[in-house]
C-alpha atoms as a PDB file:
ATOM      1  CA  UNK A   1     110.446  15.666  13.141  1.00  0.00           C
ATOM      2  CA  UNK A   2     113.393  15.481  15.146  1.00  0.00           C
ATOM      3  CA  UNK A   3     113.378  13.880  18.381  1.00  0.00           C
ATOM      4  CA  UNK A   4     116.116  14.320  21.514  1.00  0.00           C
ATOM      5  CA  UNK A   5     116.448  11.167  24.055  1.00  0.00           C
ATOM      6  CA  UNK A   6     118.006  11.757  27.478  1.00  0.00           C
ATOM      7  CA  UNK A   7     120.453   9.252  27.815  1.00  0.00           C
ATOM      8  CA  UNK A   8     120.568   7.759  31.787  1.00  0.00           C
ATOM      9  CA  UNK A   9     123.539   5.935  32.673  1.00  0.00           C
ATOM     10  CA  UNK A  10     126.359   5.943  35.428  1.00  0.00           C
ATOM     11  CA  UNK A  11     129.294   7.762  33.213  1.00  0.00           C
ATOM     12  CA  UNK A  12     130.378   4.139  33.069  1.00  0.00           C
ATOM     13  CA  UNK A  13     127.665   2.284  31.683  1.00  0.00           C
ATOM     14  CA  UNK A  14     123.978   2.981  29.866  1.00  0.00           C
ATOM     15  CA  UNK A  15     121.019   2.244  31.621  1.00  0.00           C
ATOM     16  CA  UNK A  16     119.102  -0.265  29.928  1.00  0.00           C
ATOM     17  CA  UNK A  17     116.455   1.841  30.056  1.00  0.00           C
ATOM     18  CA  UNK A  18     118.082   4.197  27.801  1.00  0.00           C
ATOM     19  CA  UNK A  19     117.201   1.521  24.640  1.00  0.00           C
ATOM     20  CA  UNK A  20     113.722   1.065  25.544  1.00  0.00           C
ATOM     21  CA  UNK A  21     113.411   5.020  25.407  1.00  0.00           C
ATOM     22  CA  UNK A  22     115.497   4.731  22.130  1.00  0.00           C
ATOM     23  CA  UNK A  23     112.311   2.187  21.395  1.00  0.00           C
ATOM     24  CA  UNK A  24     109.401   4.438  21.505  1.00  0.00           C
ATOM     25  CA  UNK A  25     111.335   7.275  19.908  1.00  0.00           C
ATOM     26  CA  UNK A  26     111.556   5.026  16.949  1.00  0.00           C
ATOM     27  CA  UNK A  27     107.972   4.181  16.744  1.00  0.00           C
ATOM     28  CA  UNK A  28     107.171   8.186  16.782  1.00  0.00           C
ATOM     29  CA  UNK A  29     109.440   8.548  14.058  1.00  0.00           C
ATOM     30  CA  UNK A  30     112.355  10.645  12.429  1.00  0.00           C
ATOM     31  CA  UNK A  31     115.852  11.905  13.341  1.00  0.00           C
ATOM     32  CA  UNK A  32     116.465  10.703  16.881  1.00  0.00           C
ATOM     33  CA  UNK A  33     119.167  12.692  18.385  1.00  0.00           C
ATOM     34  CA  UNK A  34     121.269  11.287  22.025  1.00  0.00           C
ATOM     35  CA  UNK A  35     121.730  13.476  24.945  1.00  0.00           C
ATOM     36  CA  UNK A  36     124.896  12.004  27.116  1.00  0.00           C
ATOM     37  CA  UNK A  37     125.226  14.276  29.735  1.00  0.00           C
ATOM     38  CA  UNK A  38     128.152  13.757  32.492  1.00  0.00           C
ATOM     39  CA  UNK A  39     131.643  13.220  33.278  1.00  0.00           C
ATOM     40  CA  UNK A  40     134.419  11.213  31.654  1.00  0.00           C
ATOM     41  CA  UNK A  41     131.510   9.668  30.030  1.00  0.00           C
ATOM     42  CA  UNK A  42     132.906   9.642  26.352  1.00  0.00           C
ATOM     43  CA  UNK A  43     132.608   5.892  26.676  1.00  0.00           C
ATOM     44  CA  UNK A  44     128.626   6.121  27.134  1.00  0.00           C
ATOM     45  CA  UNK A  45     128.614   8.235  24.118  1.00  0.00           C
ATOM     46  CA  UNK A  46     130.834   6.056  22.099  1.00  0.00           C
ATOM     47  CA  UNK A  47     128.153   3.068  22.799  1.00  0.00           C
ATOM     48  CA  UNK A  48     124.806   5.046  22.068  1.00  0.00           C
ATOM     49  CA  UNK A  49     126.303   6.009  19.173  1.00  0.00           C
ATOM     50  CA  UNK A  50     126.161   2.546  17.808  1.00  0.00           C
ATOM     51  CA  UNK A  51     122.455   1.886  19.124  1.00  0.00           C
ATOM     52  CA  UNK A  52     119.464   1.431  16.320  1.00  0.00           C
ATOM     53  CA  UNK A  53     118.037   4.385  14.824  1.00  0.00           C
ATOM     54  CA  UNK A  54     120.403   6.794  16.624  1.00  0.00           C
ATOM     55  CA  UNK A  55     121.759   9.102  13.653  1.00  0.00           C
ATOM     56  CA  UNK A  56     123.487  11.444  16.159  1.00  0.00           C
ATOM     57  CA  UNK A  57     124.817  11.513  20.432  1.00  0.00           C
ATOM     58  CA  UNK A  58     125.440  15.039  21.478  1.00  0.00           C
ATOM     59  CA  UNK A  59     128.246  14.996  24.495  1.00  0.00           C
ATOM     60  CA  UNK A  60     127.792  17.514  27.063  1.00  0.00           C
ATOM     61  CA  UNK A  61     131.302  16.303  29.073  1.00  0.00           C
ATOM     62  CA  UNK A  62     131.443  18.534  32.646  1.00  0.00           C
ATOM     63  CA  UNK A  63     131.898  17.887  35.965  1.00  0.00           C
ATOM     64  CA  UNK A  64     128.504  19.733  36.731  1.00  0.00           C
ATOM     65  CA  UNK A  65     126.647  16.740  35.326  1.00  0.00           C
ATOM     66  CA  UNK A  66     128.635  14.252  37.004  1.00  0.00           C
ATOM     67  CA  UNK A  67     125.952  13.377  39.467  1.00  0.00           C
ATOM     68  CA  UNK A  68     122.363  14.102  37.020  1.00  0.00           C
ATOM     69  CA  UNK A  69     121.705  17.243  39.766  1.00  0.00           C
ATOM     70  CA  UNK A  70     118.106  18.342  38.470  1.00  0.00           C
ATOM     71  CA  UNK A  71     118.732  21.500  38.563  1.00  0.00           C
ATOM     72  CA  UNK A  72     121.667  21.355  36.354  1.00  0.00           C
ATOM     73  CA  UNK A  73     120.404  18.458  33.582  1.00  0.00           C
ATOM     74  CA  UNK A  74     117.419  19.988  33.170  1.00  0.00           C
ATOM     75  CA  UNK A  75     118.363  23.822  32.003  1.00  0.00           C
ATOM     76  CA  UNK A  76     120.748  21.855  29.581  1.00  0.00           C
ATOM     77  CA  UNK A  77     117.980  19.490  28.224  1.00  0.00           C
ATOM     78  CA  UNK A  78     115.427  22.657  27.835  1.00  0.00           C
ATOM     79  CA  UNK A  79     118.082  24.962  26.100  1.00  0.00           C
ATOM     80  CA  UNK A  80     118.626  22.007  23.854  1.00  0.00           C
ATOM     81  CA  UNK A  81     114.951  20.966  23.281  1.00  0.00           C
ATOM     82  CA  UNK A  82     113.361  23.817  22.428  1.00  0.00           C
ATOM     83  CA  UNK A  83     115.321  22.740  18.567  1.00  0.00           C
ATOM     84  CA  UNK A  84     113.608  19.549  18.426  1.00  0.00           C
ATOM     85  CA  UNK A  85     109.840  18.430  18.403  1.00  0.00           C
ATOM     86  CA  UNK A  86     109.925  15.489  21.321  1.00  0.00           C
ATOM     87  CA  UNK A  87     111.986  15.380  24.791  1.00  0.00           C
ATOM     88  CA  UNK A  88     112.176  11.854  25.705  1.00  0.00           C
ATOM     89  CA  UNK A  89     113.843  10.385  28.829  1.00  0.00           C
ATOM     90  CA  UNK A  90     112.958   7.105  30.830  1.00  0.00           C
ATOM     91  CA  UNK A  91     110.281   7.473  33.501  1.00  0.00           C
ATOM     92  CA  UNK A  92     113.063   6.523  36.224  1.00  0.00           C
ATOM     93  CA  UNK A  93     113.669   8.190  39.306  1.00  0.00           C
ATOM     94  CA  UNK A  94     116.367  10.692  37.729  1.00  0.00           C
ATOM     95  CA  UNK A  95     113.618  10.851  35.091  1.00  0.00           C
ATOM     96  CA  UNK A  96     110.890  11.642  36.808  1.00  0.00           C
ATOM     97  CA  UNK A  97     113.483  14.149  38.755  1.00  0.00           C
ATOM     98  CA  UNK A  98     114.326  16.589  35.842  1.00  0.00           C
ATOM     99  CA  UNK A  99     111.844  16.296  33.089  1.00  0.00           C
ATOM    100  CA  UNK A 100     109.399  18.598  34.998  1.00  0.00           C
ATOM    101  CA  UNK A 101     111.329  21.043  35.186  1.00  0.00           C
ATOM    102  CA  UNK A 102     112.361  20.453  31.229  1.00  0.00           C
ATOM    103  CA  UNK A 103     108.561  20.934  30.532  1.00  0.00           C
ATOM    104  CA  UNK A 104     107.900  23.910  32.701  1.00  0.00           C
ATOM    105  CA  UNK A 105     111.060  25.468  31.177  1.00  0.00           C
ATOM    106  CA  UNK A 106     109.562  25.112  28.238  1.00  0.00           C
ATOM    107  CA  UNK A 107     105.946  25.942  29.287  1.00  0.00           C
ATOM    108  CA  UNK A 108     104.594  23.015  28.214  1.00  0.00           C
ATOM    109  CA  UNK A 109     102.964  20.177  29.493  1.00  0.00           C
ATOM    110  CA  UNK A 110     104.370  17.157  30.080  1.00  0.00           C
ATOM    111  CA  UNK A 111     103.193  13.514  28.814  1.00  0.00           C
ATOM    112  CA  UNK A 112     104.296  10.907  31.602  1.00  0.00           C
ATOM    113  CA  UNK A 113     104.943   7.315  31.730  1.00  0.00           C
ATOM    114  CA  UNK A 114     103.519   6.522  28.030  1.00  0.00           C
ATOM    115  CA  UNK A 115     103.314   2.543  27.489  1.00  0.00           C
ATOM    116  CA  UNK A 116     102.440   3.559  23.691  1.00  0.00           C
ATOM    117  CA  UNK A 117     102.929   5.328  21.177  1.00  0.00           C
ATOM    118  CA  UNK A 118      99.865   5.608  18.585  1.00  0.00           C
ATOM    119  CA  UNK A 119     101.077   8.569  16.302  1.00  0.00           C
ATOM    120  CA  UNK A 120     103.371  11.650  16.770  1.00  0.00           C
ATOM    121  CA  UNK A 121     101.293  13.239  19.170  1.00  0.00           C
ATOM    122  CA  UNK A 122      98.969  10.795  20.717  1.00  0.00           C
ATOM    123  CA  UNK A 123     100.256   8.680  23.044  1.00  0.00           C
ATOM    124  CA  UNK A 124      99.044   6.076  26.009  1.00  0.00           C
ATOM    125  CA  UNK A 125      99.808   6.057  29.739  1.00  0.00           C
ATOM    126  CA  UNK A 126      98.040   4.080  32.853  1.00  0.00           C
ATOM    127  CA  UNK A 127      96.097   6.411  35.262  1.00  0.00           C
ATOM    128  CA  UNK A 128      94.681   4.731  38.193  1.00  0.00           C
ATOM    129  CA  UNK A 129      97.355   2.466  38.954  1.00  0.00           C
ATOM    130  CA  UNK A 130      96.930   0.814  35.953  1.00  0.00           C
ATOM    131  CA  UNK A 131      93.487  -0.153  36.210  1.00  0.00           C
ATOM    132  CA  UNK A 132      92.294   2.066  33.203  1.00  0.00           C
ATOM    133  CA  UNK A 133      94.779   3.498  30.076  1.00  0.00           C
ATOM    134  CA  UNK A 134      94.462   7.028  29.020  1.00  0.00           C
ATOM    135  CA  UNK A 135      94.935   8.136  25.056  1.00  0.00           C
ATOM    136  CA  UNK A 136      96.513  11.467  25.063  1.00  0.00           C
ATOM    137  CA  UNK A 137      96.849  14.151  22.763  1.00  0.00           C
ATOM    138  CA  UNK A 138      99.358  16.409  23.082  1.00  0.00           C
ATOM    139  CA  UNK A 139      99.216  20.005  21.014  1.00  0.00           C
ATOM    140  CA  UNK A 140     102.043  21.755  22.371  1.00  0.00           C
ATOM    141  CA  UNK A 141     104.722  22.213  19.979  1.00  0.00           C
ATOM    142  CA  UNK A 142     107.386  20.474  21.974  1.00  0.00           C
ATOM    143  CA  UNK A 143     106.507  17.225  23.551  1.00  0.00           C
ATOM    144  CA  UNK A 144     108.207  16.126  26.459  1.00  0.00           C
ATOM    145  CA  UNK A 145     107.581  12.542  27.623  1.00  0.00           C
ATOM    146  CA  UNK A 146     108.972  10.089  30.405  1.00  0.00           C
ATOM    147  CA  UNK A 147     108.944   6.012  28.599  1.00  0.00           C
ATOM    148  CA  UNK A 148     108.128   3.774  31.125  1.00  0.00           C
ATOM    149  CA  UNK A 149     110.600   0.969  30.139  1.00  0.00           C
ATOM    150  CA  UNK A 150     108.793  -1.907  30.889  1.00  0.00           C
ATOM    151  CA  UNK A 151     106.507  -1.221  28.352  1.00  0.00           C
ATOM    152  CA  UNK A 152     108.866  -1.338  25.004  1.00  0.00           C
ATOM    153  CA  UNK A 153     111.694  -4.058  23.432  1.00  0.00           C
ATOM    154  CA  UNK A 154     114.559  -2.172  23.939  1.00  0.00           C
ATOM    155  CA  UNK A 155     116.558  -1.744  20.252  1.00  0.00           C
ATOM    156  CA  UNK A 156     119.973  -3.282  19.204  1.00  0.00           C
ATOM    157  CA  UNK A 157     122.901  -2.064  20.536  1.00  0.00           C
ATOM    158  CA  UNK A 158     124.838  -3.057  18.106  1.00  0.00           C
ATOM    159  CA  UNK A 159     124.433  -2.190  14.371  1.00  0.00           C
ATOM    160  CA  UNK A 160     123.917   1.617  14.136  1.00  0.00           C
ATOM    161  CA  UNK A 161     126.656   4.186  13.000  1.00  0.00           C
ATOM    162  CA  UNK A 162     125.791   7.929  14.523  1.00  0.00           C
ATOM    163  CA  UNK A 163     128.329  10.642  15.281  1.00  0.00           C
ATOM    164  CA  UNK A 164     129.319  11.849  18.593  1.00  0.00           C
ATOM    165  CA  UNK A 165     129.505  15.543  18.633  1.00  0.00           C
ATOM    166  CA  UNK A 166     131.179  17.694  22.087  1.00  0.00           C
ATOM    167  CA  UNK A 167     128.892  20.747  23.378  1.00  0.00           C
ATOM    168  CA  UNK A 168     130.257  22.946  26.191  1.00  0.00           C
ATOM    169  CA  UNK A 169     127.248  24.425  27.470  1.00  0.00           C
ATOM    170  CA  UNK A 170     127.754  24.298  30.712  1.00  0.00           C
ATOM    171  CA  UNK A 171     124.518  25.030  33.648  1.00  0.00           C
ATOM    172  CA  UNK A 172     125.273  25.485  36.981  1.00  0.00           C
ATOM    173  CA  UNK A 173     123.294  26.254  40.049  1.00  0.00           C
ATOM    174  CA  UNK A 174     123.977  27.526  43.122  1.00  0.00           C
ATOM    175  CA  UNK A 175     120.520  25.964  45.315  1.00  0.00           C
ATOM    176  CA  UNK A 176     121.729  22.466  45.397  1.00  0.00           C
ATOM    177  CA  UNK A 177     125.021  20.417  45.444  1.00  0.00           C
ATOM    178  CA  UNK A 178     125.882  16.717  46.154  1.00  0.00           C
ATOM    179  CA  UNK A 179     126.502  15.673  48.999  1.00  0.00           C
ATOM    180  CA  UNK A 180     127.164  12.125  49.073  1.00  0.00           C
ATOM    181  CA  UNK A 181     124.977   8.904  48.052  1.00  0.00           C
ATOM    182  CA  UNK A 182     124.532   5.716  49.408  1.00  0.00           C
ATOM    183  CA  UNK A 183     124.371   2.521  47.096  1.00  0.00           C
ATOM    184  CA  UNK A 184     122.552  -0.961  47.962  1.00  0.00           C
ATOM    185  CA  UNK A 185     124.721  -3.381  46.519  1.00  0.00           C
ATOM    186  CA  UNK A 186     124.367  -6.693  45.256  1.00  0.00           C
ATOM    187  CA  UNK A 187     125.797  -9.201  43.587  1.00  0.00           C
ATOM    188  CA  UNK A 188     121.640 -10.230  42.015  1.00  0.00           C
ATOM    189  CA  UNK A 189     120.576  -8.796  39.121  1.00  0.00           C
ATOM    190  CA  UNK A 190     119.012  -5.017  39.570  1.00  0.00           C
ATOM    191  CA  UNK A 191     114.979  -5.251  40.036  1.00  0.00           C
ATOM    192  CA  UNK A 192     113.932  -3.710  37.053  1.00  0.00           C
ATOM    193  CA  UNK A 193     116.075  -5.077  34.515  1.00  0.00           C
ATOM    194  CA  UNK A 194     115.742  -9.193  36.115  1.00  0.00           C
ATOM    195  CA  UNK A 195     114.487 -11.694  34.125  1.00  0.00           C
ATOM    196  CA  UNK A 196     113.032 -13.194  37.069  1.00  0.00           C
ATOM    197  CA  UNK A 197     111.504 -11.267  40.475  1.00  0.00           C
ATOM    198  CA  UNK A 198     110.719 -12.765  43.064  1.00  0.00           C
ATOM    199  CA  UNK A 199     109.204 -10.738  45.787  1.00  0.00           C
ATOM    200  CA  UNK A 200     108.158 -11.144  49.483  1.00  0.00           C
ATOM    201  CA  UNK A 201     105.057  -9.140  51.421  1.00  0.00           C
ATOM    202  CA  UNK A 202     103.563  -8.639  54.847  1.00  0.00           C
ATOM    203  CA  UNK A 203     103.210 -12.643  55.156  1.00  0.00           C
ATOM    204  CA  UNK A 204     107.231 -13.114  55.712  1.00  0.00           C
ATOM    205  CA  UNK A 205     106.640 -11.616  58.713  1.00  0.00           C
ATOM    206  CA  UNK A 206     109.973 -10.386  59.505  1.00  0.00           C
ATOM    207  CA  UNK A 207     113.128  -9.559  57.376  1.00  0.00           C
ATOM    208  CA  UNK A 208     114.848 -12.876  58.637  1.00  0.00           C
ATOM    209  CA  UNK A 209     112.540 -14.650  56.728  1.00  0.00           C
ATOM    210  CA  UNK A 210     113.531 -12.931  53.283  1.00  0.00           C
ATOM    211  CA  UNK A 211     116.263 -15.486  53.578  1.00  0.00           C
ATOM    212  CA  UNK A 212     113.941 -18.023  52.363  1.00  0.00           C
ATOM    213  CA  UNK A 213     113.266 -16.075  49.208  1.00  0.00           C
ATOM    214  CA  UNK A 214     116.666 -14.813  49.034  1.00  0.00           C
ATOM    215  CA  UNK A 215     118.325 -18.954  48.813  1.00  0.00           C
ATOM    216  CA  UNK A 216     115.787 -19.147  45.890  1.00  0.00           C
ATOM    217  CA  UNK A 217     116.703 -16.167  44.332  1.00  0.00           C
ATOM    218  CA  UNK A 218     120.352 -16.876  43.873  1.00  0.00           C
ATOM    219  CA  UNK A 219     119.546 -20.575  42.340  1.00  0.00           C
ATOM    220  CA  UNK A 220     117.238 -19.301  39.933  1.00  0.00           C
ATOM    221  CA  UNK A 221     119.153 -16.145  39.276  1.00  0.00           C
ATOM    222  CA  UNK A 222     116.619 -13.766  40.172  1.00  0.00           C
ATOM    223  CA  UNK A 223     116.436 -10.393  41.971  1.00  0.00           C
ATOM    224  CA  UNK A 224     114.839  -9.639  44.854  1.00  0.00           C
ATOM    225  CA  UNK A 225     111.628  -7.349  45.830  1.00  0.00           C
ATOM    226  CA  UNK A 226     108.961  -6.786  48.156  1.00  0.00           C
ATOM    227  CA  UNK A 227     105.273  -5.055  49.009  1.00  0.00           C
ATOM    228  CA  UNK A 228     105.250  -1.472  50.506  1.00  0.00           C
ATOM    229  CA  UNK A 229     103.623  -3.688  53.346  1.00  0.00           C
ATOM    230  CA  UNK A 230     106.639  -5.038  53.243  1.00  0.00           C
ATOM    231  CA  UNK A 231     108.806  -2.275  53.173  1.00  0.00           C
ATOM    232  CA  UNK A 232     106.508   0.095  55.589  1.00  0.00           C
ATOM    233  CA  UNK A 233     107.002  -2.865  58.040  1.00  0.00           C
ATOM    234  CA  UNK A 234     110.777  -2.592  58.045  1.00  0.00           C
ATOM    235  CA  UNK A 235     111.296  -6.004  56.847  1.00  0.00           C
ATOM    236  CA  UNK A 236     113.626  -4.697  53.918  1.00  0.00           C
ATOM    237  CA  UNK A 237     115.222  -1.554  52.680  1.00  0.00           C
ATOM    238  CA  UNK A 238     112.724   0.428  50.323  1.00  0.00           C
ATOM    239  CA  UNK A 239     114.513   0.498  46.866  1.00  0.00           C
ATOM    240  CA  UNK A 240     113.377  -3.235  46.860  1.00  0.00           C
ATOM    241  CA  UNK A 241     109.551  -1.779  46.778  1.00  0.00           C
ATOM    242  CA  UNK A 242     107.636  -2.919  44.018  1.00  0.00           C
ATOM    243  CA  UNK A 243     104.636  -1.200  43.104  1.00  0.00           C
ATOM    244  CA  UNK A 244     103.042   2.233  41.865  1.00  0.00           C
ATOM    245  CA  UNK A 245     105.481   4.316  44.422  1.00  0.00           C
ATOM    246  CA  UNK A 246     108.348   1.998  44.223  1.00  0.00           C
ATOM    247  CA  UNK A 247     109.813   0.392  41.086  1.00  0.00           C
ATOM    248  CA  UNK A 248     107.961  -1.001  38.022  1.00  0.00           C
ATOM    249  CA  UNK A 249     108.750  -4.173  36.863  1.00  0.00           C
ATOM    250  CA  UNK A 250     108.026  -6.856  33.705  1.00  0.00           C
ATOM    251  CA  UNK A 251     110.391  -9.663  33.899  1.00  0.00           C
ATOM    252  CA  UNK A 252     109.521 -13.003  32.514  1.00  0.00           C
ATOM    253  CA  UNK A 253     108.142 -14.769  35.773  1.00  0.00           C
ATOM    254  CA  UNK A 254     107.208 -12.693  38.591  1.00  0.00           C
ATOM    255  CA  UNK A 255     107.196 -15.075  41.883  1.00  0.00           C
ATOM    256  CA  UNK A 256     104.638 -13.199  44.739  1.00  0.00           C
ATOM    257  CA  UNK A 257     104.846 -14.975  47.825  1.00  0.00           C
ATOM    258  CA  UNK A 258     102.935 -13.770  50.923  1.00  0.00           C
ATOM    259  CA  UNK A 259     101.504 -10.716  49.061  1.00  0.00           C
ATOM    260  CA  UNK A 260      97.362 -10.068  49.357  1.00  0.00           C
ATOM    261  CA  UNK A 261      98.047  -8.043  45.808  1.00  0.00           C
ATOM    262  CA  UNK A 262      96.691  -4.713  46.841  1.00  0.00           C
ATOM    263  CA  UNK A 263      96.395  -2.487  43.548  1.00  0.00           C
ATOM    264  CA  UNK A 264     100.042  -0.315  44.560  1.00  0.00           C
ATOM    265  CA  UNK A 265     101.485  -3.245  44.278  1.00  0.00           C
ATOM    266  CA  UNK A 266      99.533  -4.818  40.956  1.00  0.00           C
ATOM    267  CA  UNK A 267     100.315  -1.525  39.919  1.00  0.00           C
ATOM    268  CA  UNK A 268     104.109  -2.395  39.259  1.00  0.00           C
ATOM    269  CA  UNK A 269     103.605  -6.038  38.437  1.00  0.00           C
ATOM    270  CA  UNK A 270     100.775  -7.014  36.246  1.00  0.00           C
ATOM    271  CA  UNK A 271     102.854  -6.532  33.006  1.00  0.00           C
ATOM    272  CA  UNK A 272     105.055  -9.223  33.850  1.00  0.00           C
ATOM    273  CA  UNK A 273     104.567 -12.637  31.797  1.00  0.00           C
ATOM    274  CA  UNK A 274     104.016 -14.745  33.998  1.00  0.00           C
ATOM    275  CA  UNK A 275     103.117 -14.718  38.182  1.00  0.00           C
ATOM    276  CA  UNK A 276     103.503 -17.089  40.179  1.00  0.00           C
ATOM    277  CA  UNK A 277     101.404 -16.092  43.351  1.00  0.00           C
ATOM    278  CA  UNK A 278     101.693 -18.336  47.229  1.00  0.00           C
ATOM    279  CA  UNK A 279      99.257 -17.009  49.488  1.00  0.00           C
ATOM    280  CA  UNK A 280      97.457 -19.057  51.860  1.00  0.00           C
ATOM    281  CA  UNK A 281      94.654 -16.715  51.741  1.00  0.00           C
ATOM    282  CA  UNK A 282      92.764 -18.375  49.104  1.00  0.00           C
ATOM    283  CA  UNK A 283      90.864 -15.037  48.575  1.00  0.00           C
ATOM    284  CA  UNK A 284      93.876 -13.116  47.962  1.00  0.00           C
ATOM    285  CA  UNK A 285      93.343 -10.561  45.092  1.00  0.00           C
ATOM    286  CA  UNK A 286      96.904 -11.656  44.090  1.00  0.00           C
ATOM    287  CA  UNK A 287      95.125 -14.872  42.728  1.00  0.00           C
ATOM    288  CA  UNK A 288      93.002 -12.608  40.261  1.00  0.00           C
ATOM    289  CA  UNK A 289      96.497 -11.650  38.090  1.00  0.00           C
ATOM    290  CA  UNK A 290      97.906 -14.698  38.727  1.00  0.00           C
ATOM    291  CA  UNK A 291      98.722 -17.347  35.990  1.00  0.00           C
ATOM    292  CA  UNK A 292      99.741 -20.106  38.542  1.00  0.00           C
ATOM    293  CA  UNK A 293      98.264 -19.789  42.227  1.00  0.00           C
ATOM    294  CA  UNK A 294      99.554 -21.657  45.116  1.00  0.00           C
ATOM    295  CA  UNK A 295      96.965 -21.901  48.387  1.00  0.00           C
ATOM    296  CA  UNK A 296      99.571 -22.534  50.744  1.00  0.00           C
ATOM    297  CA  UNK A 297     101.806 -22.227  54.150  1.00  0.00           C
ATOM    298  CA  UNK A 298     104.851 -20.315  52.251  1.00  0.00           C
ATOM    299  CA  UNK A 299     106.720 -21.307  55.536  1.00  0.00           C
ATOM    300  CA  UNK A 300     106.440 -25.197  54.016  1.00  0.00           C
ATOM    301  CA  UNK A 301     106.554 -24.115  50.379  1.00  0.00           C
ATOM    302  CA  UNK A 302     109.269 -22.345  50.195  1.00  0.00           C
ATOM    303  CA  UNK A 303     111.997 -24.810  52.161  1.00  0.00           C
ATOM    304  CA  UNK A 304     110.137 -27.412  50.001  1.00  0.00           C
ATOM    305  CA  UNK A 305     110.918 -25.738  46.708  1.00  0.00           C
ATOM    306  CA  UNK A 306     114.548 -24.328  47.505  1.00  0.00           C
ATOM    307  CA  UNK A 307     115.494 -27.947  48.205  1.00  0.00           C
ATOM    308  CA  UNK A 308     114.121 -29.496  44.734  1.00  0.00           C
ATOM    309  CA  UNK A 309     116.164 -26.388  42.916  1.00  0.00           C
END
């Protein structure tokens, strides 16, 4: 078997979510193969090439790719894949953007957001925002599959010894074109790559009070997110949405305060390792998922706690 991993990163830097992919094509097994697609993004290349189990990157260098348009990533990745056995990519929003159209390129179906991998062609993925896991077969001869990240170690970055070969096929369309983007920026650590999360829901009542959270956040190192209640309210900009439409997460402690823990939300949550929920709703679903529950005014908790940090 040979397997072909979608590499996402910035032309600068890999995605960490790149090595967790890298993760669950090692437990399929055989020859895993990199795709770096980009611009001026030798340097991306030159680091997968040294990631575990990766015996070979393949460099598709062109300006086309500079910005991961769908349309152009994903006519490279099917001419590519039809050669190998399993299309892998992370189940990220440029993920989730292109590999569609990779699997209807290829006609075949496509295997989403797997959280396991139980043989070469059987894998497992949530359905019903997580409240029930689905084993899936997959017959077609090509298997294309988004990782979600959260769900695998990623593997050493550090140790392996693949080549880094150039291609110059080149796929260009002439539907779309960027335009510009528009970056939040912070100096916290991104949402789904934190160690710690702490998050903020309809009970903040305003975005003001996300100040409260966000003092905390920068003494214990954390990042940042909220409920779609949250975010639907206005309170905060939506790529800090966690939940089953926003971003998933799994950090180490997960910190909800104000959140009732509606299933969107437990959706993108639950896997972390330990919550730490403050509602004072004491019959707050939150409390169900919850290793540590706080029945309390978060408007006296959380001055309280940002002054013992």
């Amino acid at each position: 078997m040979s397997i072909l991993v979608v590499a996402e990163h910035d032309n600068n830097a890999v995605n960490p979510a790149t090595l967790k992919t890298l993760a669950a094509a090692k437990a399929i097994g055989g020859d895993i193969v990199v795709l770096v697609a980009g611009k001026d993004c030798a340097a991306v290349a030159d680091e997968l090439a040294k990631a575990e189990g990766v015996s070979k990157v393949l460099l598709a260098d062109n300006a086309v790719y500079e910005h991961q348009l769908a349309e152009n990533v994903s006519k490279l990745v099917a001419d590519l894949g039809k050669d190998y056995s399993h299309v892998l990519a992370p189940a990220t929003t440029t993920g989730k953007n292109f590999m569609p159209r990779v699997a209807a390129l290829l006609d075949v179906a496509q295997i989403s957001d797997i959280i396991a991998v139980e043989s070469a062609d059987t894998f497992k993925r949530p359905i019903y925002a997580g409240n029930a896991i689905a084993t899936v077969q997959a017959e077609d001869a090509i298997k294309v599959i988004t990782v979600r990240a959260t769900a695998f170690d990623a593997v050493a970055g550090e140790g392996g010894s693949g080549s880094v070969e150039a291609i110059d096929a080149v796929f260009d369309n002439d539907k779309s074109e960027f335009v510009g983007e528009q970056l939040a920026e912070s100096e916290r650590p991104e949402l789904t790559a934190a160690e710690i999360v702490i998050s903020g829901g309809r009970g903040m009542q305003n975005g003001e009070n996300f100040k409260l959270i966000e003092d905390i956040a920068d003494k214990l190192g954390a990042a940042v997110g909220a409920s779609r209640a949250a975010v639907d309210a206005g309170f905060v900009p939506n790529d800090m949405q966690v939940g089953q439409t926003g971003k998933i997460v799994a950090p180490q402690l997960y910190i909800a305060v104000g959140i009732s823990g509606a299933i969107q939300h437990l959706a993108g949550m639950k896997d972390s390792k330990v919550i730490v929920a403050i509602n004072k709703d004491e019959e707050a679903p939150i409390f169900q998922v919850a290793d540590y529950g706080l029945v309390a005014d978060l408007f006296e908790v959380l001055p309280e706690l940002n002054e013992k940090l």
